[in-house]
Protein backbone atom coordinates (compact mmCIF):
# COMPACT_ATOMS: atom_id res chain seq x y z
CA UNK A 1 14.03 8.36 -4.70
CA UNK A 2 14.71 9.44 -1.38
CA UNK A 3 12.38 10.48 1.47
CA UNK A 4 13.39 11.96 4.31
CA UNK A 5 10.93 11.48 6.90
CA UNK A 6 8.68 8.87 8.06
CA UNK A 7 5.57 10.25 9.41
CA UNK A 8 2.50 10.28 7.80
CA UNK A 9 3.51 12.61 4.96
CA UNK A 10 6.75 10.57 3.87
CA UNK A 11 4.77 7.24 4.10
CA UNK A 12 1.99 8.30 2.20
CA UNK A 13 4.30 10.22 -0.93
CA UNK A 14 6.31 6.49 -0.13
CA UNK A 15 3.15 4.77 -0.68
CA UNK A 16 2.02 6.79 -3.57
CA UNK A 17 5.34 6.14 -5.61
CA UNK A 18 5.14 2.53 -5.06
CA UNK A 19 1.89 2.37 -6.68
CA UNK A 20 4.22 3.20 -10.25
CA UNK A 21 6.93 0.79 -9.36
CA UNK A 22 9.37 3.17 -8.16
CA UNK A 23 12.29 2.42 -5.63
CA UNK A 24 11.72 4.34 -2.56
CA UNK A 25 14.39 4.86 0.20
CA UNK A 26 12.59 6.40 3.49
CA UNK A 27 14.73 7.80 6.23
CA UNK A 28 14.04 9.06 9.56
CA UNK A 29 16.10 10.21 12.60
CA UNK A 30 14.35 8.44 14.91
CA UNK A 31 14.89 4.85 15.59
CA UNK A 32 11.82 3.59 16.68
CA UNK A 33 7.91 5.02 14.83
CA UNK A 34 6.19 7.66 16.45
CA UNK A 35 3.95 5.96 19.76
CA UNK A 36 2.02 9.42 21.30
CA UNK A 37 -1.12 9.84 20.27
CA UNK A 38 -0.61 13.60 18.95
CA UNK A 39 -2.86 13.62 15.73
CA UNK A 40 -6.33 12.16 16.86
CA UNK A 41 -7.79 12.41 13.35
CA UNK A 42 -8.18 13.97 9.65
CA UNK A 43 -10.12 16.19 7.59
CA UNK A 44 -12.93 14.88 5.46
CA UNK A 45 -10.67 15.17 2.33
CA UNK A 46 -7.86 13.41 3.54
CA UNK A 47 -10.78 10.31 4.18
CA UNK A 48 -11.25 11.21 0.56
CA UNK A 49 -8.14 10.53 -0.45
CA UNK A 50 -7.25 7.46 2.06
CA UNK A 51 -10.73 5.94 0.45
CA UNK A 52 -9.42 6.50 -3.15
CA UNK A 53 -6.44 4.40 -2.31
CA UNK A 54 -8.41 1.43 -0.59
CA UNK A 55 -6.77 2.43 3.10
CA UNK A 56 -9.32 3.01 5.08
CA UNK A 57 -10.52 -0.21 6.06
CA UNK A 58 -6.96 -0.72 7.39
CA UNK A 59 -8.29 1.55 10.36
CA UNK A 60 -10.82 -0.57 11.06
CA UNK A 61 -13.59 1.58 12.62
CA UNK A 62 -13.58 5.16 11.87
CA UNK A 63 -15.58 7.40 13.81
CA UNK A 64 -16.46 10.46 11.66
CA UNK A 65 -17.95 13.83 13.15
CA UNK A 66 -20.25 15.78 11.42
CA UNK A 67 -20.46 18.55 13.06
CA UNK A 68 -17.89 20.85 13.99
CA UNK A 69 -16.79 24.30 15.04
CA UNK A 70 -14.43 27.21 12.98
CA UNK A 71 -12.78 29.03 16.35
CA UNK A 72 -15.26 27.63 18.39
CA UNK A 73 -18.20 28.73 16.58
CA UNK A 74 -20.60 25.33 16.01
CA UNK A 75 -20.58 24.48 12.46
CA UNK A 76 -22.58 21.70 10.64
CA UNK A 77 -19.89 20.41 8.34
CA UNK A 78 -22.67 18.37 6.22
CA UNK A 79 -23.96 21.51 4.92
CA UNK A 80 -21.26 20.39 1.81
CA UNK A 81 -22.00 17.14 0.10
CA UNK A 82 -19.03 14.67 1.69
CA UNK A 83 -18.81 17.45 4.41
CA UNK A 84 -17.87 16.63 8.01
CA UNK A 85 -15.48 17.43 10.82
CA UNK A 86 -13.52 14.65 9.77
CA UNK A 87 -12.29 11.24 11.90
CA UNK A 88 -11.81 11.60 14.99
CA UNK A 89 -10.08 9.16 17.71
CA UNK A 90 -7.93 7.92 15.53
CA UNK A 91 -4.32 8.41 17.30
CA UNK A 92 -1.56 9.36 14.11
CA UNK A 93 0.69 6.26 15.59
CA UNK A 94 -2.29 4.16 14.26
CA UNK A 95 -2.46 6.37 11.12
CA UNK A 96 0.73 5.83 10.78
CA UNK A 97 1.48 2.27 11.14
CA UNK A 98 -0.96 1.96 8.71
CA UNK A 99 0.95 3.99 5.95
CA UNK A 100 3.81 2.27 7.14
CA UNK A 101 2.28 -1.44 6.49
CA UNK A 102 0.71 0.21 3.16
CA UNK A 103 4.45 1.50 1.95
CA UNK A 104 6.09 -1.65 3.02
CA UNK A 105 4.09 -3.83 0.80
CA UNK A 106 4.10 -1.39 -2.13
CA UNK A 107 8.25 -1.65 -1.94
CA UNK A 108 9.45 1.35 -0.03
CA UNK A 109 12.39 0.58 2.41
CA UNK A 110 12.39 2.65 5.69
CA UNK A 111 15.45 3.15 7.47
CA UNK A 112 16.05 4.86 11.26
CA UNK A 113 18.22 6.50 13.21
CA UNK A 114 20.07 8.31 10.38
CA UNK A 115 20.02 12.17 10.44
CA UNK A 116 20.40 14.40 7.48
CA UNK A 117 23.11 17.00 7.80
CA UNK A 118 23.34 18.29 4.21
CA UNK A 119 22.87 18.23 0.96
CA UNK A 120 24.01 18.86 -2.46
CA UNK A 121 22.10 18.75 -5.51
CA UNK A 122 23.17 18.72 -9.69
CA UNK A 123 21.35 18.31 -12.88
CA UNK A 124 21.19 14.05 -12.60
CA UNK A 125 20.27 14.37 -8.55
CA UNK A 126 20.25 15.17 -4.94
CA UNK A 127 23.17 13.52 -2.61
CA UNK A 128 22.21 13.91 0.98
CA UNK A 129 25.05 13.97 3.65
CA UNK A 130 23.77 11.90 7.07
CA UNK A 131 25.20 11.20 10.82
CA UNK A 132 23.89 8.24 12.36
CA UNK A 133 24.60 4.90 12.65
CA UNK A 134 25.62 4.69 9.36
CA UNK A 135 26.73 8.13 8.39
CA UNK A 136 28.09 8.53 4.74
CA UNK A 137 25.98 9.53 1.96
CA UNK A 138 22.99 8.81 -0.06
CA UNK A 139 22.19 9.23 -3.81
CA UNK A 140 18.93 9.99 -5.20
CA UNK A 141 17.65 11.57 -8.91
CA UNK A 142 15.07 13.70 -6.10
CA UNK A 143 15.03 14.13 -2.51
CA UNK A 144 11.46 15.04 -0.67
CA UNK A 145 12.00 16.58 2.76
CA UNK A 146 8.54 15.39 4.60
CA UNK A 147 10.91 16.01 8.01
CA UNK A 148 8.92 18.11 10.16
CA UNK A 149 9.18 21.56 11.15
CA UNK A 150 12.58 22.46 11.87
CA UNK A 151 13.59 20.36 8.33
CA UNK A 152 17.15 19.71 7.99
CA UNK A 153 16.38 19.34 3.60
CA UNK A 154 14.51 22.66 3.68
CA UNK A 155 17.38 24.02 5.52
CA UNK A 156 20.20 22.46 3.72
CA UNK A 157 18.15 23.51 0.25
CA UNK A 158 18.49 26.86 1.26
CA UNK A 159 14.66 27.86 1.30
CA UNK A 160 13.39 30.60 3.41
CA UNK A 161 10.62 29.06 5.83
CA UNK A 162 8.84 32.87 6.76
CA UNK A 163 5.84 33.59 8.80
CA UNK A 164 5.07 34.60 12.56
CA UNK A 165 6.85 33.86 15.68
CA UNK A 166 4.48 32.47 18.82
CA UNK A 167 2.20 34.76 20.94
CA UNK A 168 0.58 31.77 22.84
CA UNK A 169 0.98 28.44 23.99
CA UNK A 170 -1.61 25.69 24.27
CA UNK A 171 -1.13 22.73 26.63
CA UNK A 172 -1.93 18.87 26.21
CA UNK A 173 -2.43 15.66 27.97
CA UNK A 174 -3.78 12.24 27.14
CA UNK A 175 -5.02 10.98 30.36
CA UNK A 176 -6.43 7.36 31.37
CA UNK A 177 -8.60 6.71 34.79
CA UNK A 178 -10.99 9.97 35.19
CA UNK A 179 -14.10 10.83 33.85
CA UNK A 180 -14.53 13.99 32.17
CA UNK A 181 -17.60 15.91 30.60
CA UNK A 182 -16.87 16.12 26.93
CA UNK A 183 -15.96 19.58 25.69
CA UNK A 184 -15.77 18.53 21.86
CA UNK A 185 -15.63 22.32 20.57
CA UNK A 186 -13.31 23.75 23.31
CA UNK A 187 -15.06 26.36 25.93
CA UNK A 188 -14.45 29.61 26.88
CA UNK A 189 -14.04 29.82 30.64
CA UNK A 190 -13.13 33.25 32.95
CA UNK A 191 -9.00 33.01 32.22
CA UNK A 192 -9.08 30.88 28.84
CA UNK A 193 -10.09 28.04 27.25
CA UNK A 194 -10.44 23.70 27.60
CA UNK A 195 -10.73 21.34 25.48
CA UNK A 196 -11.91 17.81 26.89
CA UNK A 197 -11.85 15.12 23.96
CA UNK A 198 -12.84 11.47 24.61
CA UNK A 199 -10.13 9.12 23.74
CA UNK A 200 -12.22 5.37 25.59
CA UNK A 201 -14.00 4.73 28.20
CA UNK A 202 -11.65 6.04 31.27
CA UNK A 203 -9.35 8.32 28.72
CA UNK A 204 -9.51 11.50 27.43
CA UNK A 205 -7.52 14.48 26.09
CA UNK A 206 -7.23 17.52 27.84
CA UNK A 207 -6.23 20.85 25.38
CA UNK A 208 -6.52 24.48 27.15
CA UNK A 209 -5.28 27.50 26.89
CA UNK A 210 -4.03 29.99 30.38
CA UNK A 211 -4.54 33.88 29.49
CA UNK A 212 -2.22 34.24 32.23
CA UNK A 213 0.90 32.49 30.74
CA UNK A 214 0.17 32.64 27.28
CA UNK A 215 4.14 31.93 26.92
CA UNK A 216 5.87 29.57 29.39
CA UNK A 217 8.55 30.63 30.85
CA UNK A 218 10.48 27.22 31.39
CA UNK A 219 12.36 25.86 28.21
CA UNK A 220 11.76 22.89 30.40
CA UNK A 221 9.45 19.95 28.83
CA UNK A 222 5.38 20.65 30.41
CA UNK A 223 5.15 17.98 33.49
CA UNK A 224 1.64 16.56 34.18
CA UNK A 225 1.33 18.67 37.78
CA UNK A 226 1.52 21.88 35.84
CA UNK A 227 -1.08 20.58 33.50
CA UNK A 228 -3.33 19.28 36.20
CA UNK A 229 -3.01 22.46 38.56
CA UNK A 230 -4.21 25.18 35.59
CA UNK A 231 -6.19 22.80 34.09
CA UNK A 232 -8.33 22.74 38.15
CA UNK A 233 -8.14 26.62 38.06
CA UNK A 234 -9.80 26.79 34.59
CA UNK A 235 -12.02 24.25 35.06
CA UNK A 236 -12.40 23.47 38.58
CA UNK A 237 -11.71 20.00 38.33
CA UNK A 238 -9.20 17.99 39.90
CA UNK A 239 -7.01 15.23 37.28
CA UNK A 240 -4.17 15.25 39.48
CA UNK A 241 -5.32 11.89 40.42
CA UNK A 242 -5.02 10.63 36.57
CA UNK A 243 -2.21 8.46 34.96
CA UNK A 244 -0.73 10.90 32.11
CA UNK A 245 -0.03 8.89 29.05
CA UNK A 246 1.38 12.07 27.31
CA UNK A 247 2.37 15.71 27.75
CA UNK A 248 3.10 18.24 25.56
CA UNK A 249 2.56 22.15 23.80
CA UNK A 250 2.60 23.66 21.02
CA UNK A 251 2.52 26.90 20.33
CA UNK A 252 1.05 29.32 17.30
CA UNK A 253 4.06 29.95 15.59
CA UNK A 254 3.20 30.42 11.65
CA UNK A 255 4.98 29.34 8.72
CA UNK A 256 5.18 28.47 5.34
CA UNK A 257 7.90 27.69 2.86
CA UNK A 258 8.95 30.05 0.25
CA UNK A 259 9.36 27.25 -2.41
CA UNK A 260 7.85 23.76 -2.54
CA UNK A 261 10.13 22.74 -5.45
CA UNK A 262 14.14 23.77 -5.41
CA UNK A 263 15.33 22.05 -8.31
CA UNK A 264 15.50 18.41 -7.37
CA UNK A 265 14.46 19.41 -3.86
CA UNK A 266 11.13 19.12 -2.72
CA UNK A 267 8.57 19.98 0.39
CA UNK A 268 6.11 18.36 2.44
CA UNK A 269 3.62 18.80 5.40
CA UNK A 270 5.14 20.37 8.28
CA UNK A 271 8.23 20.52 6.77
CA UNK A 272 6.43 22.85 4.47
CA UNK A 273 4.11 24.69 6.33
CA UNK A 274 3.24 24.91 10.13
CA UNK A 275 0.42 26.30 12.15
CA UNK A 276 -1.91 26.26 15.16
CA UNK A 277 -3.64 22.75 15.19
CA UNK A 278 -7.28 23.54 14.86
CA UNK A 279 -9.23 21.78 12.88
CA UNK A 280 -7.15 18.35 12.02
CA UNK A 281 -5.40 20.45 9.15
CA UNK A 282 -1.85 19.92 9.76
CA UNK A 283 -1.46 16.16 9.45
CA UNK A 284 -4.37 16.46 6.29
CA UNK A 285 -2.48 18.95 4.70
CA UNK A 286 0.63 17.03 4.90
CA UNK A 287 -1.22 13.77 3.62
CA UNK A 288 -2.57 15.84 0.67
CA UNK A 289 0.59 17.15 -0.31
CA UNK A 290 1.56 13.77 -0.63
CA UNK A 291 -1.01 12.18 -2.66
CA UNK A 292 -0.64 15.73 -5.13
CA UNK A 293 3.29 15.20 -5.61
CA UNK A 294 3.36 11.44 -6.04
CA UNK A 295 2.10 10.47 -9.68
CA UNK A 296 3.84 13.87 -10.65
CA UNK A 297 7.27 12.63 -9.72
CA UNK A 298 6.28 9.05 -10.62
CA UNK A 299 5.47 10.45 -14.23
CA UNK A 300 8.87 12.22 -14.17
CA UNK A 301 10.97 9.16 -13.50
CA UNK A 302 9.42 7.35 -16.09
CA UNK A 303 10.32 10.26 -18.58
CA UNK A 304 6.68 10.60 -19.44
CA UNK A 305 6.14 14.18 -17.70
CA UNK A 306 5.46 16.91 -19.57
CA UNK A 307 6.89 19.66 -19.61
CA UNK A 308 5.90 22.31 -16.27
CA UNK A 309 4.40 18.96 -14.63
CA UNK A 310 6.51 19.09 -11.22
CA UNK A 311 6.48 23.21 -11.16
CA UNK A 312 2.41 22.40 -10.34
CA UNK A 313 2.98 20.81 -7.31
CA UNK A 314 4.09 24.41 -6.06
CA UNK A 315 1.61 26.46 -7.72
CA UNK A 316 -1.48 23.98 -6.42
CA UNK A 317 -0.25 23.30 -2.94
CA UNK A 318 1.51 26.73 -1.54
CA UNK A 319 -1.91 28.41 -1.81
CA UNK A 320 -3.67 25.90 -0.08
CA UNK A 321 -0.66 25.76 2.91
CA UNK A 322 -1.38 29.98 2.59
CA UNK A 323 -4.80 29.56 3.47
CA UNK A 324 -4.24 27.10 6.50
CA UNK A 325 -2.15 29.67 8.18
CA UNK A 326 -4.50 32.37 7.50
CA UNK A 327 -7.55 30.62 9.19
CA UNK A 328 -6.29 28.69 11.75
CA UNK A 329 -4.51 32.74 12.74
CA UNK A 330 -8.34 33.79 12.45
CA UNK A 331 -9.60 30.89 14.58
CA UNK A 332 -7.52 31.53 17.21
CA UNK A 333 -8.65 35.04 17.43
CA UNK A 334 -12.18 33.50 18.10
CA UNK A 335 -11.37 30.88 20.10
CA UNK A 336 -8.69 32.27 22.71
CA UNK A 337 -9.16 35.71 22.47
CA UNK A 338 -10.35 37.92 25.36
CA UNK A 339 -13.56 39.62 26.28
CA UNK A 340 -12.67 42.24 23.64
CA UNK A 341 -12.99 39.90 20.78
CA UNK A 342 -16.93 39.03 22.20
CA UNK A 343 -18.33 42.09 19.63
CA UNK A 344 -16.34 40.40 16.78
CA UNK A 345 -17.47 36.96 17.99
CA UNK A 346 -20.84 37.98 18.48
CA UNK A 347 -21.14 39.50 14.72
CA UNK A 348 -18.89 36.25 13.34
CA UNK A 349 -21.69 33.86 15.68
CA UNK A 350 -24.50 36.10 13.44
CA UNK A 351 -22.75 35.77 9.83
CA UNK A 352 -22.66 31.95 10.00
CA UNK A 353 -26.21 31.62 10.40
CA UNK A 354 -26.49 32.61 6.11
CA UNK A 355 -25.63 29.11 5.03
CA UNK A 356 -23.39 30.44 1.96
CA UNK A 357 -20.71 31.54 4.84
CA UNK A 358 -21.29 28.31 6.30
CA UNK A 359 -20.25 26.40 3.00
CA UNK A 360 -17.41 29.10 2.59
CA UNK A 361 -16.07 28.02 6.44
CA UNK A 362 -16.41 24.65 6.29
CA UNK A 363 -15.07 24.07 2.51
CA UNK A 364 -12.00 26.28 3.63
CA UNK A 365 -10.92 24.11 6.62
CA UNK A 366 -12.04 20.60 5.30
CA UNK A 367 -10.31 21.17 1.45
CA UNK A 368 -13.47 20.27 -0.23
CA UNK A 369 -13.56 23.44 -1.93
CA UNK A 370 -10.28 23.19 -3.47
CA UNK A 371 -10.69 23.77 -7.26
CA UNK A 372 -6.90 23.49 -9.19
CA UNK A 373 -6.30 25.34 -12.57
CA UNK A 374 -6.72 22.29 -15.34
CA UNK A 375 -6.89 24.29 -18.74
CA UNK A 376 -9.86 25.41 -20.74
CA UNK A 377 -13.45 24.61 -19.61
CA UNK A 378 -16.51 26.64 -17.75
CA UNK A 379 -17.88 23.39 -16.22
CA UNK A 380 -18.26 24.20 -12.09
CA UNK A 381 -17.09 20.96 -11.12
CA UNK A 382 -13.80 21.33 -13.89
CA UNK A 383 -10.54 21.22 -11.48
CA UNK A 384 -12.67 20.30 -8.42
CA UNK A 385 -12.09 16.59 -6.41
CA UNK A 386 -15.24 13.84 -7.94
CA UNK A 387 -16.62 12.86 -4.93
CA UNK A 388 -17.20 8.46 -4.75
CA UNK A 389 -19.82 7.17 -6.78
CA UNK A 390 -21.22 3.66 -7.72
CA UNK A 391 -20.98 2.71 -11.46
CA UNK A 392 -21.44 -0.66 -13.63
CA UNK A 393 -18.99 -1.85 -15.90
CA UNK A 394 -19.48 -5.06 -17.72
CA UNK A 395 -22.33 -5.91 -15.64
CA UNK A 396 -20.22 -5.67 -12.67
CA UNK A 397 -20.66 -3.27 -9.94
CA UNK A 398 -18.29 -0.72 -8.49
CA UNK A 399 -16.91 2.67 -7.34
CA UNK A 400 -14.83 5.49 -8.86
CA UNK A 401 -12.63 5.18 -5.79
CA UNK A 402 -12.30 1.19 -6.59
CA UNK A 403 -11.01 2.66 -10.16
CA UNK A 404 -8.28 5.23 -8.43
CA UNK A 405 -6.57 2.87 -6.18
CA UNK A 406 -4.23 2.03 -8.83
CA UNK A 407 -3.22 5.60 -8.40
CA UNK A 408 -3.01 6.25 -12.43
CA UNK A 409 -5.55 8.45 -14.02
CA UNK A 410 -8.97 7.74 -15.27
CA UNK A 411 -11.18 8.07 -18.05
CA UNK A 412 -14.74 7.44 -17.53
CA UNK A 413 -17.05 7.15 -20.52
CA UNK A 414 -20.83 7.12 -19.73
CA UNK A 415 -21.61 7.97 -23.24
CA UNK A 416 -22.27 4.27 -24.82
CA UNK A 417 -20.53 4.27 -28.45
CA UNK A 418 -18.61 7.63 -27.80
CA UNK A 419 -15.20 7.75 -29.33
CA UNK A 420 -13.22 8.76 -25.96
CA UNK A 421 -11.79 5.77 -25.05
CA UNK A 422 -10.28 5.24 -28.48
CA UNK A 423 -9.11 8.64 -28.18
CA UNK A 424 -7.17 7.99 -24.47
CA UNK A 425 -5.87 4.80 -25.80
CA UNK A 426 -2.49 6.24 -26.77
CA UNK A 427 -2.07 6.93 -22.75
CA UNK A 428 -3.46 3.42 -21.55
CA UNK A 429 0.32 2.72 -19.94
CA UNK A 430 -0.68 5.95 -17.65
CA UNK A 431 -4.22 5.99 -17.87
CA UNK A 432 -7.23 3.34 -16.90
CA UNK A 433 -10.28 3.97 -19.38
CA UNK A 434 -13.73 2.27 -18.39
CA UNK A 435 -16.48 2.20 -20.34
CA UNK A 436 -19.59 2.32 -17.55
CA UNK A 437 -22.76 2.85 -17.09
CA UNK A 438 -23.35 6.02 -14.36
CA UNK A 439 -24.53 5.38 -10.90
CA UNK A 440 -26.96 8.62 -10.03
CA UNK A 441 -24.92 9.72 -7.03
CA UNK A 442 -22.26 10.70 -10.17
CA UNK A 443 -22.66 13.65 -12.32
CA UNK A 444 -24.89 13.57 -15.14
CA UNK A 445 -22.28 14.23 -17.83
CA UNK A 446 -21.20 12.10 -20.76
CA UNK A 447 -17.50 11.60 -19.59
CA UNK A 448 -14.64 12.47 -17.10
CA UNK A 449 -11.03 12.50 -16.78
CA UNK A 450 -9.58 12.57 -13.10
CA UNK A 451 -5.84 12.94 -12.17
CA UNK A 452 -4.69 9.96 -10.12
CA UNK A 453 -5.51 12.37 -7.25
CA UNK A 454 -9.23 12.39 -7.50
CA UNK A 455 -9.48 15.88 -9.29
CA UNK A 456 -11.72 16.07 -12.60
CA UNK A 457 -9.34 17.11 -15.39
CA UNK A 458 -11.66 17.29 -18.10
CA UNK A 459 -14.92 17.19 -18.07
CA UNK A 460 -17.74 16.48 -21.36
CA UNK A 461 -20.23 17.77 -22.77
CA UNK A 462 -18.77 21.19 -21.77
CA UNK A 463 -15.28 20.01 -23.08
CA UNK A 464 -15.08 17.62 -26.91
CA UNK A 465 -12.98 15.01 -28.08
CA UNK A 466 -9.75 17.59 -29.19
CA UNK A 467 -9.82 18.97 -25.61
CA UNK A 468 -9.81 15.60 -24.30
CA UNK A 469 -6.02 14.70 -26.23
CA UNK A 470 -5.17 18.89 -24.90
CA UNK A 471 -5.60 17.51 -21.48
CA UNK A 472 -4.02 14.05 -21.37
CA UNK A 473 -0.97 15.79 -22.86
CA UNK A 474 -1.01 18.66 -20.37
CA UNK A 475 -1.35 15.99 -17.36
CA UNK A 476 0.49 12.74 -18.47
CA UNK A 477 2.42 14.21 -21.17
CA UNK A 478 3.22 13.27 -25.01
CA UNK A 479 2.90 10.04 -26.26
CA UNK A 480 4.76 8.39 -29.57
């Protein structure tokens, strides 16, 4: 298995595969990790999904915001249970030493400095071309390209990477030795828009937006003094005084893979979609893809996929990529628009007061609210992520994300002398079954099955015994 790519999408799907014993080559162009700060955080799911997996202690401290803002409207992301703005302050060189460390130990081997030029891919697997230090070629049965935006495997696969070319720019510097008032939600000033993030006790990130040049000019890199002169005439205060630790922009551009899945080709994060960076989506979205794609292709190199298995990974992730682009378009409407967006802001500022837009808003941008297509079943939270819970097996304590860090699936049986674990037995080489009393933070319902990525599968009472063996075959495939 190759991965091109070692950012936090690659490590993670690295990470992921190593969980199921599977050889892992990652490859990146670069030949040192990632030090800026860029990232400073993730979206309440992807701390979802980092918990399931046992990873975030290996943060250490993680500052997580409840409240929030959808194109700079405030938002109280705890109106959803496990609702928040995310973690914040966390820069994605930490996140992604972290992955690295986790990917490491689980077997994956990362090499640098080697750039993919091509590839070509048959029935048995994908053989990527590279320059480099090595050069040559490299063989894999499937070949991930988690390579960024302008992806040399999406390219060399052929798929078309449509969307919307940039109408503005935003600007960005980490600086250390001033003192800033906190803008956490970004403010509208005469001319734009800043952004003033805390990053320590003398540090802080500076994000704006100039009406004026909404497109530099320069193909030049952004120098600090430009920063530091628009971000005085926005502001009206001086930073020119400051050490810049980093400088950058980025601008709106908008776009999103036509296929996820080519064959023996696949897509990941920004490699796969791309977007304005509200919201700590981008990096979460990538992560996500990840920890959706990894037991599939695990399954399928152990032969025990069935059939349609790796065509999900398109159908479940290209909608949520669609609806990224589509809100963080709308947010920046809201948030950098002129004085003829205030009626529209003014009427969107009314609307979020009803708290079922509120839950719509804040489920959208966090991923809470994603609910896949599993099979048969009315139950509400059928297809929908099981948030943590306490349970007690064998007199023991523990949590349902204690049970998923094995990344394999998961039968739990609350129902005493109920016949499901005999029933999942025939799947006990993919699937964990446990036996446990429920905790009451759990759903009250006799029994669950959750994919290795958190999301409830099948679900009883609404859903019997012969429904149970329907949806172990549909997600782990045949057995005998």
């Amino acid at each position: 298995m190759i991965i091109v790519g070692a950012g936090p999408t690659g490590l993670m799907l690295a990470g992921e595969l190593g969980l199921h014993g599977i050889s892992v080559l990652v490859v990146d162009r670069l030949a040192e990790p990632m030090q800026q700060s860029r990232a400073l955080g993730f979206s309440a799911r992807t701390i979802e999904e980092f918990g399931q997996r046992g990873l975030l202690s290996r943060l250490g401290e993680v500052d997580v915001i409840p409240a929030g803002h959808f194109g700079g409207v405030p938002l109280d992301y705890r109106v959803l249970s496990g609702g928040s703005y995310g973690a914040r302050g966390i820069p994605q060189s930490r996140t992604e030493a972290m992955l690295a460390g986790w990917a490491t130990e689980k077997g994956a081997r990362i090499r640098r400095s080697v750039e993919v030029t091509g590839l070509v891919q048959d029935d048995d697997g994908v053989t990527l071309q590279l320059s480099g230090a090595d050069g040559g070629e490299l063989r894999g049965r499937y070949a991930i390209g988690c390579d960024g935006a302008r992806s040399a495997v999406r390219r060399a696969a052929g798929i078309d990477f449509p969307g919307t070319g940039p109408a503005i720019e935003l600007r960005f510097a980490d600086v250390a030795g001033v003192r800033l008032r906190p803008r956490f939600a970004g403010e509208r000033v005469p001319g734009g828009m800043i952004m003033v993030l805390p990053l320590g006790p003398d540090r802080c990130r500076i994000i704006y937006y100039d009406r004026d040049e909404p497109l530099r000019k320069s193909a030049d890199p952004i120098t600090f003094d430009e920063v530091a002169d628009t971000f005085q005439k926005l502001s009206g205060e001086d930073i020119h005084g400051a050490t810049p630790l980093w400088v950058s922009s980025t601008t709106d551009v908008s776009r999103q893979a036509a296929e996820y899945r080519r064959g023996r080709v696949f897509l990941a994060g920004d490699a796969a979609h791309i977007h304005l960076p509200i919201g700590a989506q981008g990096m979460s979205a990538g992560v996500q893809d990840a920890v959706n794609l990894g037991w599939k292709l695990a399954l399928a190199l152990k032969g025990l996929a069935p059939d349609g298995l790796l065509d999900t990974y398109h159908t479940e992730r290209h909608p949520v990529g669609a609806r990224i682009l589509t809100n963080t378009l709308a947010q920046r409407i809201l948030y950098l628009g002129g004085d003829e967006i205030t009626p529209l802001l003014d009427v969107f500022t009314e609307l979020t007061q009803y708290e079922s837009v509120q839950r719509h808003l804040v489920g959208m941008v966090t991923g809470l609210d994603i609910r896949h297509e599993v099979g048969p079943g009315e139950h509400p939270l059928l297809g929908r992520r099981l948030e943590d819970g306490g349970l007690t097996r064998e007199g023991q304590r523990t949590t349902v994300y204690d049970l998923l860090s094995s990344g394999r699936g998961l039968l739990l049986d609350f129902g005493g002398d109920s016949p499901l674990l005999d029933t999942a037995k025939p799947w006990s080489d993919r699937v964990d079954t446990v036996g446990a009393e429920r905790g009451e933070d759990l759903p009250a319902v006799d029994g669950i099955l959750l994919r290795p990525d958190g999301y409830i599968a099948w679900i009883s009472p609404d859903q019997g015994a012969s429904t149970l063996t329907e949806a172990l075959e549909r997600w782990f495939g045949p057995v005998g």
